[in-house]
PDB file of N, CA and C in Angstrom:
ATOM      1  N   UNK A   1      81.762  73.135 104.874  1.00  0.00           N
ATOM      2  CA  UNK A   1      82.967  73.445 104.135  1.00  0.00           C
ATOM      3  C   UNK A   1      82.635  74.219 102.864  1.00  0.00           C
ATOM      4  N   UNK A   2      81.712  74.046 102.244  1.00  0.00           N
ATOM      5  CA  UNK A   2      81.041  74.294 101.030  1.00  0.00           C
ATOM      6  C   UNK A   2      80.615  75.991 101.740  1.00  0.00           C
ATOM      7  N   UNK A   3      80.143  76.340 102.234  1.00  0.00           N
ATOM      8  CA  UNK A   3      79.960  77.687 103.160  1.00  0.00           C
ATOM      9  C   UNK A   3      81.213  78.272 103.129  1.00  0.00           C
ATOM     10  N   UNK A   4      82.075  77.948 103.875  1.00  0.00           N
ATOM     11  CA  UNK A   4      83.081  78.636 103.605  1.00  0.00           C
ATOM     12  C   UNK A   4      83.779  79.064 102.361  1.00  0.00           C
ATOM     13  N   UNK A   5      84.254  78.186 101.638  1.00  0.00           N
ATOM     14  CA  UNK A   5      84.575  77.792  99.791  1.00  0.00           C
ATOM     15  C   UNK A   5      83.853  79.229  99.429  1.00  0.00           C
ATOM     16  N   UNK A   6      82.825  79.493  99.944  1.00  0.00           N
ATOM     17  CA  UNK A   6      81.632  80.289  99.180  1.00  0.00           C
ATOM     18  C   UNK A   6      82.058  81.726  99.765  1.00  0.00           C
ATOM     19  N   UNK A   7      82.453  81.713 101.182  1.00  0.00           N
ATOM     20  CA  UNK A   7      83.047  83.483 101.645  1.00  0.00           C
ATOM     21  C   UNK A   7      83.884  82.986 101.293  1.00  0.00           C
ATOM     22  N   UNK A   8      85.016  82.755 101.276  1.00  0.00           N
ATOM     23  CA  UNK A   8      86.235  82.914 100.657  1.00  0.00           C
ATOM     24  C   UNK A   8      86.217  83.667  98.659  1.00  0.00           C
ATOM     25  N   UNK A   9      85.256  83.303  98.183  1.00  0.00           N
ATOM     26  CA  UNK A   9      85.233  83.239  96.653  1.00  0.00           C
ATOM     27  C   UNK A   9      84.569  84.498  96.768  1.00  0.00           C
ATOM     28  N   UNK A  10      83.811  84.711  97.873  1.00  0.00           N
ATOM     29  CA  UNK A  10      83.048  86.146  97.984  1.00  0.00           C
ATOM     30  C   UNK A  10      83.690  87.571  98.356  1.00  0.00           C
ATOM     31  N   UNK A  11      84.673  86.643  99.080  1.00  0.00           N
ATOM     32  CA  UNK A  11      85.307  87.956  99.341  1.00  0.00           C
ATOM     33  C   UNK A  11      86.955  88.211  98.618  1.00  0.00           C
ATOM     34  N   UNK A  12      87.462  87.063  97.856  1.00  0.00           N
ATOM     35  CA  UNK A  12      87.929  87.712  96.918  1.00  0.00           C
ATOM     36  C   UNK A  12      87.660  88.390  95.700  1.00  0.00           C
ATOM     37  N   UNK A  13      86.195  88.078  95.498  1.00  0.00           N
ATOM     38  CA  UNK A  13      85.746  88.914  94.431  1.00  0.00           C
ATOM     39  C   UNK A  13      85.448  90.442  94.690  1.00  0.00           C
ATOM     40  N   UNK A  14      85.064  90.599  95.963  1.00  0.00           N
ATOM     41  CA  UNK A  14      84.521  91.756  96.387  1.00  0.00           C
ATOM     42  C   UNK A  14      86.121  92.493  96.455  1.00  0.00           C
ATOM     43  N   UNK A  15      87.436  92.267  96.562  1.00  0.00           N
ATOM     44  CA  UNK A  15      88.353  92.685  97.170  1.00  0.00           C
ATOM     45  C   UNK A  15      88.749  92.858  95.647  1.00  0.00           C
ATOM     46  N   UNK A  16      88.658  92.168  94.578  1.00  0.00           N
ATOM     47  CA  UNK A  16      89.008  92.101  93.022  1.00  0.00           C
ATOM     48  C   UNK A  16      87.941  93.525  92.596  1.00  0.00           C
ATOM     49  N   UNK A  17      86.981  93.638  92.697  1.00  0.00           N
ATOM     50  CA  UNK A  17      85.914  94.603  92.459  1.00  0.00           C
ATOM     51  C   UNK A  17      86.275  95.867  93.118  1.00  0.00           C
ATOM     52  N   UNK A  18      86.664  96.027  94.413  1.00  0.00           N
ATOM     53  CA  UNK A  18      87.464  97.303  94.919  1.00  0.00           C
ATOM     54  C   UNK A  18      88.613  97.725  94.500  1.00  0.00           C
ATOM     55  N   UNK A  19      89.811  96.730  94.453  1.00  0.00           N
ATOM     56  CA  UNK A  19      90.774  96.907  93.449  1.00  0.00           C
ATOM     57  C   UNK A  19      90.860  97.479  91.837  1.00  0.00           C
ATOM     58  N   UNK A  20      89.856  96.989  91.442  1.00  0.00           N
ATOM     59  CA  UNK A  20      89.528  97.227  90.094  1.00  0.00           C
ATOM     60  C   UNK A  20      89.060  98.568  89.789  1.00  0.00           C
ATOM     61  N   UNK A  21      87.999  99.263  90.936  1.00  0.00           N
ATOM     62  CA  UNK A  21      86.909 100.360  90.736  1.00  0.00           C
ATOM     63  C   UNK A  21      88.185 101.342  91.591  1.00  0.00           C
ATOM     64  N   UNK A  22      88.971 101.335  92.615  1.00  0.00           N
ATOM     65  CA  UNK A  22      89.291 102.015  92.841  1.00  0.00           C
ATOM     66  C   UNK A  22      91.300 102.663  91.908  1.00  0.00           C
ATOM     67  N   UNK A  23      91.188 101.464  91.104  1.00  0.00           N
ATOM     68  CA  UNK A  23      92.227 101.949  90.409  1.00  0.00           C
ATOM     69  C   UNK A  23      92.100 102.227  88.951  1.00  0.00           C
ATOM     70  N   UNK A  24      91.504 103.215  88.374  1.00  0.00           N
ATOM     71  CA  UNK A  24      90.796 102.943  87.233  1.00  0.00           C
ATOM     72  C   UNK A  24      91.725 103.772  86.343  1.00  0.00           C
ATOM     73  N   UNK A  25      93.157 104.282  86.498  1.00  0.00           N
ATOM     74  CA  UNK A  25      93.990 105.309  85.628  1.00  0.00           C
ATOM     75  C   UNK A  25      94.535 104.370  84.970  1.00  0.00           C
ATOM     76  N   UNK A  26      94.317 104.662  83.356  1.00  0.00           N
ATOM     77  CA  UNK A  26      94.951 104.154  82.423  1.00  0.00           C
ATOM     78  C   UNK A  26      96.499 103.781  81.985  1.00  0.00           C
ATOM     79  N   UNK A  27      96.700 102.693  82.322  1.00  0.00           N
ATOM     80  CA  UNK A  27      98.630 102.407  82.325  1.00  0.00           C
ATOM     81  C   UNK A  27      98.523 102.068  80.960  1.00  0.00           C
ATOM     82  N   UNK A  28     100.049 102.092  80.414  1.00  0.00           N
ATOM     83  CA  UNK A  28     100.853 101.622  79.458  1.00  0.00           C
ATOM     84  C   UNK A  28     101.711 100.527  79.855  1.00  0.00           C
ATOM     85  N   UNK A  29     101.622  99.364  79.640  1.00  0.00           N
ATOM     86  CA  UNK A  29     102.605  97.974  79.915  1.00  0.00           C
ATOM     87  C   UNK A  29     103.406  97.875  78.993  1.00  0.00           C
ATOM     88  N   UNK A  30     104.834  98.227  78.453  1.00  0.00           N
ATOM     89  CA  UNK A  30     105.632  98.165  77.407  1.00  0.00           C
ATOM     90  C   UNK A  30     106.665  96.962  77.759  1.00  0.00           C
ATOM     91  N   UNK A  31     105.630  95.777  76.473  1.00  0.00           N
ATOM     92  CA  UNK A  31     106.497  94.476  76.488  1.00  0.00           C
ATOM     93  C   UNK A  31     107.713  94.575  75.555  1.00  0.00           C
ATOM     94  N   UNK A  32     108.072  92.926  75.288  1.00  0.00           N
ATOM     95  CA  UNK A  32     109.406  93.390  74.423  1.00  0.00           C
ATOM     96  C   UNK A  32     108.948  94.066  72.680  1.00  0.00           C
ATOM     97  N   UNK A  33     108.411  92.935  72.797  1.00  0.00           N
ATOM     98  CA  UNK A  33     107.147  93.562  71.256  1.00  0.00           C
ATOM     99  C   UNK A  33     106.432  94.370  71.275  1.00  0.00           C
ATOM    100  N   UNK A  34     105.496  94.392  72.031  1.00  0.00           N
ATOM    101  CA  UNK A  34     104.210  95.375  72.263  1.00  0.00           C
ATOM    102  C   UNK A  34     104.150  95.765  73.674  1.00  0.00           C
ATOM    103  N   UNK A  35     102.398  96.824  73.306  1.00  0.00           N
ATOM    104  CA  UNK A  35     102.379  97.485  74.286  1.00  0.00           C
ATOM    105  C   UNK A  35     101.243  97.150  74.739  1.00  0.00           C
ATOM    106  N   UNK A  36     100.432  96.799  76.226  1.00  0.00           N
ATOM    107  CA  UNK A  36      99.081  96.833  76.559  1.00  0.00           C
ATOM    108  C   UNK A  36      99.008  97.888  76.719  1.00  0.00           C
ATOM    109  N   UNK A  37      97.584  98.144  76.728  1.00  0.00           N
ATOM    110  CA  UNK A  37      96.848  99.775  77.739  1.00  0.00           C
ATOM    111  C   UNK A  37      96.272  99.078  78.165  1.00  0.00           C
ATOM    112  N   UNK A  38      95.408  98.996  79.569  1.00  0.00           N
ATOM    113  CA  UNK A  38      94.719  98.461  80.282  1.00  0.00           C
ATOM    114  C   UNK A  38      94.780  99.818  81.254  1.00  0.00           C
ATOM    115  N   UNK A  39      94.275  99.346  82.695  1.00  0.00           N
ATOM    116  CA  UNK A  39      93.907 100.179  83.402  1.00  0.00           C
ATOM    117  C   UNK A  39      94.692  99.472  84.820  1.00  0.00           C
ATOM    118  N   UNK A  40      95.047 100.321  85.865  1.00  0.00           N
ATOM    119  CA  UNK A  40      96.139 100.325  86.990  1.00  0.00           C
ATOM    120  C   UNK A  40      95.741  98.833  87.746  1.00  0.00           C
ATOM    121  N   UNK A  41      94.325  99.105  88.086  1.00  0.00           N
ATOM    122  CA  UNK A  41      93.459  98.225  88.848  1.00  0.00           C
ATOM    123  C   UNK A  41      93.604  96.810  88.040  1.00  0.00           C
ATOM    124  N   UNK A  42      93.691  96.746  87.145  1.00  0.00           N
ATOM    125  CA  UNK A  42      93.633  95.327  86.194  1.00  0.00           C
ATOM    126  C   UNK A  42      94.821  95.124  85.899  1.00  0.00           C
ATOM    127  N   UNK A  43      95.640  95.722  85.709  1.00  0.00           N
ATOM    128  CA  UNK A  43      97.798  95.107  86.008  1.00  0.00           C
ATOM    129  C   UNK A  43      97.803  94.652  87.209  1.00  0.00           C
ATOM    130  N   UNK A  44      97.355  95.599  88.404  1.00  0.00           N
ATOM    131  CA  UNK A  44      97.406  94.698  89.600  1.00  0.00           C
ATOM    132  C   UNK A  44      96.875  93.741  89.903  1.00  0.00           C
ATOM    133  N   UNK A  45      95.545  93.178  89.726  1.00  0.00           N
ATOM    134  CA  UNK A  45      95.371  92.039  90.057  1.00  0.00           C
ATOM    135  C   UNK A  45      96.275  90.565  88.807  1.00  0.00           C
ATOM    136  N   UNK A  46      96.322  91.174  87.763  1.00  0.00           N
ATOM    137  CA  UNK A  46      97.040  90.346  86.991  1.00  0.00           C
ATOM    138  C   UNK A  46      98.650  90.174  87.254  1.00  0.00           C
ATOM    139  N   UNK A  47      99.302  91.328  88.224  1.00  0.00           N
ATOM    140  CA  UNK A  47     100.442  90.800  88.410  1.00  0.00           C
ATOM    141  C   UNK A  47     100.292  89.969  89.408  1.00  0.00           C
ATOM    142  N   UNK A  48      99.173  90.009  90.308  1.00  0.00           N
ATOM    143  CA  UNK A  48      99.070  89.617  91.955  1.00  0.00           C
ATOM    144  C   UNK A  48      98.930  87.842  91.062  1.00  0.00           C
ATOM    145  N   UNK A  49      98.268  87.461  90.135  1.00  0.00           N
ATOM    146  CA  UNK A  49      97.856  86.672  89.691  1.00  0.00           C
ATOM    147  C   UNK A  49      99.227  85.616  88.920  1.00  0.00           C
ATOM    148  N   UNK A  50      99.494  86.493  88.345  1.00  0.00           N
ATOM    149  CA  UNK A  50     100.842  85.741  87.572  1.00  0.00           C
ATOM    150  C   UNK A  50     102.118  85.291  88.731  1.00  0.00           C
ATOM    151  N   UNK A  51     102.211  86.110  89.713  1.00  0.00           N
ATOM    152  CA  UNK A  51     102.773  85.896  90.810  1.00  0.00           C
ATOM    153  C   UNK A  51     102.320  84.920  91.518  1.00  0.00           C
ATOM    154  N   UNK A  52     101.648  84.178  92.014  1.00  0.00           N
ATOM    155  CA  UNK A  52     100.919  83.390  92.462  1.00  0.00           C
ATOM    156  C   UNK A  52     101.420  81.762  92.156  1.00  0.00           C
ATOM    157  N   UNK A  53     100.939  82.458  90.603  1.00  0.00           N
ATOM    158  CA  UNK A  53     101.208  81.416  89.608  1.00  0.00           C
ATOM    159  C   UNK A  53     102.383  80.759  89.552  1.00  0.00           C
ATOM    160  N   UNK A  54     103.115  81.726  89.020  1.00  0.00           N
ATOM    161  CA  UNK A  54     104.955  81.186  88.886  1.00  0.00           C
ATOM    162  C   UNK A  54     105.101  80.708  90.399  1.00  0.00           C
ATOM    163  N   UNK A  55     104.803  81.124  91.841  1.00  0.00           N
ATOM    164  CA  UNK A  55     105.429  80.889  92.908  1.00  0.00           C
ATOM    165  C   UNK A  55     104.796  79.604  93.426  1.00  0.00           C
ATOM    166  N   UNK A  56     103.407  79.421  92.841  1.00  0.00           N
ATOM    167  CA  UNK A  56     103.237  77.656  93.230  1.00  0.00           C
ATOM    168  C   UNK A  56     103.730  77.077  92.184  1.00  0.00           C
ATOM    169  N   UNK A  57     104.133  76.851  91.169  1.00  0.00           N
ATOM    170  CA  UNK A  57     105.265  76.269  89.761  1.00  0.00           C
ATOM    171  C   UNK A  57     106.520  75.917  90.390  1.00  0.00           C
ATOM    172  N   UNK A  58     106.785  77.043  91.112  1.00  0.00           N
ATOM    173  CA  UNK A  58     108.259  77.066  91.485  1.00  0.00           C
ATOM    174  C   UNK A  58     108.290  76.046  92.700  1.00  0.00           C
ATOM    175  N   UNK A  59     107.301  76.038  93.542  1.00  0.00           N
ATOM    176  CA  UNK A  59     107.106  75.412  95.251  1.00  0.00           C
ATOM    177  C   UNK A  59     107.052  73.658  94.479  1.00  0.00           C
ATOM    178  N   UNK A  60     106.210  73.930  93.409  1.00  0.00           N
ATOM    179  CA  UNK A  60     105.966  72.207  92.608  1.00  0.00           C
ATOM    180  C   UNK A  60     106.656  71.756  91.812  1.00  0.00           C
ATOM    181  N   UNK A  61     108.488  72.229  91.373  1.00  0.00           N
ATOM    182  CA  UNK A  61     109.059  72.310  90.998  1.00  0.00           C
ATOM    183  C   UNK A  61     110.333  71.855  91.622  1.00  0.00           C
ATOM    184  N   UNK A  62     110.339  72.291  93.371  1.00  0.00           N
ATOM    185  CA  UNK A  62     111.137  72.370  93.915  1.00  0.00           C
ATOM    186  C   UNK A  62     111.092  71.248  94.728  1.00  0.00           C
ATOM    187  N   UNK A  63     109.609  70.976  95.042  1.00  0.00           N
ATOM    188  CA  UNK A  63     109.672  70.338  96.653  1.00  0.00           C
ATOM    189  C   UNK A  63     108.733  69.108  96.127  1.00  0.00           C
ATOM    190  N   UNK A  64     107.357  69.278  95.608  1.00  0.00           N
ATOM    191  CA  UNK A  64     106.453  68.211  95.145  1.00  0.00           C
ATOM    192  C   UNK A  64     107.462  67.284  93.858  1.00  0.00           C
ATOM    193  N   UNK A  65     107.837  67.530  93.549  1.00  0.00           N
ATOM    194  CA  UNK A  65     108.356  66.715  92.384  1.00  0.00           C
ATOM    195  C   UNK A  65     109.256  65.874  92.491  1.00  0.00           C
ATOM    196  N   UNK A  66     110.388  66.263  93.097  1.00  0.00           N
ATOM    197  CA  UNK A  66     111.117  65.491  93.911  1.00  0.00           C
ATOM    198  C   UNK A  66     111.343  64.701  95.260  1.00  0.00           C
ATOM    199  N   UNK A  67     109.829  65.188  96.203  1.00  0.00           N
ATOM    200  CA  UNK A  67     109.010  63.898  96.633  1.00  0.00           C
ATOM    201  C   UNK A  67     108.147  62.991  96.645  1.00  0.00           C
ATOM    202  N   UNK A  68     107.815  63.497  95.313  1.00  0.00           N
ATOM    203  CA  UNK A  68     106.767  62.614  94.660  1.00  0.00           C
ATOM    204  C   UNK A  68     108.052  61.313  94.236  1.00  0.00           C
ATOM    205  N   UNK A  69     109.209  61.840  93.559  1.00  0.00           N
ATOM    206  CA  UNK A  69     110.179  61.069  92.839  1.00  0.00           C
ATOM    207  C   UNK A  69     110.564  59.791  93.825  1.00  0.00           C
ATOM    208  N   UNK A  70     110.859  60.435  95.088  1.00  0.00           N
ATOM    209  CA  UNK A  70     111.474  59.758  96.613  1.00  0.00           C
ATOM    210  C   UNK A  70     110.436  58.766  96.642  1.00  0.00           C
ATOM    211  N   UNK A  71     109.241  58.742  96.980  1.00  0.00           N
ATOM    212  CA  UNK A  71     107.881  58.305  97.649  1.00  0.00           C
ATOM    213  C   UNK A  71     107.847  57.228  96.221  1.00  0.00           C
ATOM    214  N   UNK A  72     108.085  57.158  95.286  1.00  0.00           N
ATOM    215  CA  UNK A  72     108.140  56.173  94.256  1.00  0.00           C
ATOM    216  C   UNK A  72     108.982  54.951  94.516  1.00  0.00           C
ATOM    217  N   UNK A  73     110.324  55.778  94.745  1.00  0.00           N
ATOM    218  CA  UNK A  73     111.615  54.902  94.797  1.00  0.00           C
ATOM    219  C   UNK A  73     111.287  53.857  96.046  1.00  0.00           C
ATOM    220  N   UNK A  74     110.760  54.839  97.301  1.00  0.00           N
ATOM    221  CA  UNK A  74     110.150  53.953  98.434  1.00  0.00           C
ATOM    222  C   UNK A  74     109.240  52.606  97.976  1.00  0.00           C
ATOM    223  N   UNK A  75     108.113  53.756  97.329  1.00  0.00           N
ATOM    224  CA  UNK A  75     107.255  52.006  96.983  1.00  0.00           C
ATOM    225  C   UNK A  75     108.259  50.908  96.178  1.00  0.00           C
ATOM    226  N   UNK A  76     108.535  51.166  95.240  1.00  0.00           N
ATOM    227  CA  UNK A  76     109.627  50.085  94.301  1.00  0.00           C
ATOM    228  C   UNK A  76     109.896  49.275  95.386  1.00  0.00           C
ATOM    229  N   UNK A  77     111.120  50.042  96.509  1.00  0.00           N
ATOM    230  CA  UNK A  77     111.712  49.187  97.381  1.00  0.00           C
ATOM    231  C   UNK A  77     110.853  48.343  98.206  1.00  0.00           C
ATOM    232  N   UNK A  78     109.568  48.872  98.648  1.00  0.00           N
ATOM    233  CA  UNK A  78     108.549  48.065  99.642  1.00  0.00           C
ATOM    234  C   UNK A  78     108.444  46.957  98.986  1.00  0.00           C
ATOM    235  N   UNK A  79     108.447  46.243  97.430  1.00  0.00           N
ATOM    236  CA  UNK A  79     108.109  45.440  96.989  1.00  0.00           C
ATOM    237  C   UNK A  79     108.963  44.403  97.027  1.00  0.00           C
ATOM    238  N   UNK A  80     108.490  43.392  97.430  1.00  0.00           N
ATOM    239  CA  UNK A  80     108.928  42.023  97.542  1.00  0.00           C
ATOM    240  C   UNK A  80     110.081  41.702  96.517  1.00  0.00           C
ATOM    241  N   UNK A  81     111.193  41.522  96.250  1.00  0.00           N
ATOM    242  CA  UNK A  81     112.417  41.015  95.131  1.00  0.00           C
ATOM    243  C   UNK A  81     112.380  42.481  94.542  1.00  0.00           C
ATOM    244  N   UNK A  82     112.046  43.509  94.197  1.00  0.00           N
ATOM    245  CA  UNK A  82     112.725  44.778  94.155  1.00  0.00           C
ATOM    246  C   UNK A  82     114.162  45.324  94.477  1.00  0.00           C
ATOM    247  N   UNK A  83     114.707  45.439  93.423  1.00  0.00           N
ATOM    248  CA  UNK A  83     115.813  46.199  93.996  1.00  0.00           C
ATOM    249  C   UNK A  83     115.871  47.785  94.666  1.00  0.00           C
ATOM    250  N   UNK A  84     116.345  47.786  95.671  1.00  0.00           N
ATOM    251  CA  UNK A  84     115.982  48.815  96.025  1.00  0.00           C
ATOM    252  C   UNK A  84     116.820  50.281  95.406  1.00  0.00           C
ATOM    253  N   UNK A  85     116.473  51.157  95.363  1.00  0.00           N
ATOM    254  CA  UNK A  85     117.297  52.331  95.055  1.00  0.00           C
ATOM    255  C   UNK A  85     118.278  53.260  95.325  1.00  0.00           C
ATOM    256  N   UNK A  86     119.621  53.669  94.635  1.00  0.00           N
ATOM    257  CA  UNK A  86     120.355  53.785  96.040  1.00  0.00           C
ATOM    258  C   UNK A  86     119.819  55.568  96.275  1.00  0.00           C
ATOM    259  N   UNK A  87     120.468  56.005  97.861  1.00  0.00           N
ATOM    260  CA  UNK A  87     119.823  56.831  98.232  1.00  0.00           C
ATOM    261  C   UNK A  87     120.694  57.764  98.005  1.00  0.00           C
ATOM    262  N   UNK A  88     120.435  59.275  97.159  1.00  0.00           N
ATOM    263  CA  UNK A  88     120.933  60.163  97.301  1.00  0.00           C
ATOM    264  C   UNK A  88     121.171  61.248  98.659  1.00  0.00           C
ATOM    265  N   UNK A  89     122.088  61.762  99.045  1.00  0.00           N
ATOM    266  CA  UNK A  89     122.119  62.738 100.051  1.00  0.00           C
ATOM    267  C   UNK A  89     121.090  64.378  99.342  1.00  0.00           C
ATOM    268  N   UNK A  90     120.172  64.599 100.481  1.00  0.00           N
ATOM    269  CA  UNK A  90     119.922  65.964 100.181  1.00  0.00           C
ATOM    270  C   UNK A  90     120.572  66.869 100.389  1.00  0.00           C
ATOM    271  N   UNK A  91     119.906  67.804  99.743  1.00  0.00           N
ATOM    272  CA  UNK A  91     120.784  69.221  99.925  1.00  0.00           C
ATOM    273  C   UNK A  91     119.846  69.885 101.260  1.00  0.00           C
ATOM    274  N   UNK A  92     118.951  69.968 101.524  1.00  0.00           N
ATOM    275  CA  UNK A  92     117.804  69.934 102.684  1.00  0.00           C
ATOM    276  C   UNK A  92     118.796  69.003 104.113  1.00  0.00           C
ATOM    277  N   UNK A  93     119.183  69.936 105.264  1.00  0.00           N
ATOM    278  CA  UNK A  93     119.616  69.241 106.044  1.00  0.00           C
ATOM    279  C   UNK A  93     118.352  69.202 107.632  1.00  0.00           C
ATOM    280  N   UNK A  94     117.088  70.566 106.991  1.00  0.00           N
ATOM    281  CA  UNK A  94     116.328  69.944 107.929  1.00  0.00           C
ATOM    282  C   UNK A  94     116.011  71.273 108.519  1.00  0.00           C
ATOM    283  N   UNK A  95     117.265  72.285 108.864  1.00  0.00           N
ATOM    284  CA  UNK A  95     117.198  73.033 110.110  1.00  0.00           C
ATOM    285  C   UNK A  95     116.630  74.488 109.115  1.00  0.00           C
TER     286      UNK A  95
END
């Protein structure tokens, strides 16, 4: 498993290193305040990156959090003299 872990890390670096070398024209990023200069190749992997980011936030936001919440309420109820919790309807019908 550790082998693999290792091409995987290898070959996104190598794919980060082509990206990088083959986009090397100088951009302007005009924020609300300021401005970066950086270079084409390095916005892209940083948007590919920030994207990533926000979209597992959003997946752990949406779906982990509120079955983590469920899977709680369950244990409570498994417990002996516990009251149990009442059950909300989802908005998730499945299909």
């Amino acid at each position: 498993m550790k082998a693999v872990r290792l091409l995987i890390l290898l070959a996104v670096l190598v794919g980060g290193l082509v990206i990088g070398s083959l986009n090397s024209q100088p951009v302007d990023v005009s924020l609300a305040f300021w401005a970066l200069k950086t270079t084409s190749g390095i916005a892209i992997i940083v948007s590919l990156l920030l994207g990533a980011l926000v979209g597992g936030g959003l997946v752990v936001a949406g779906m982990v959090v509120p079955l983590y919440a469920k899977l709680r309420r369950a244990n409570k109820a498994a417990v002996p003299g516990a009251v149990p919790a009442p059950q909300t309807p989802s908005p998730f019908d499945g299909r």
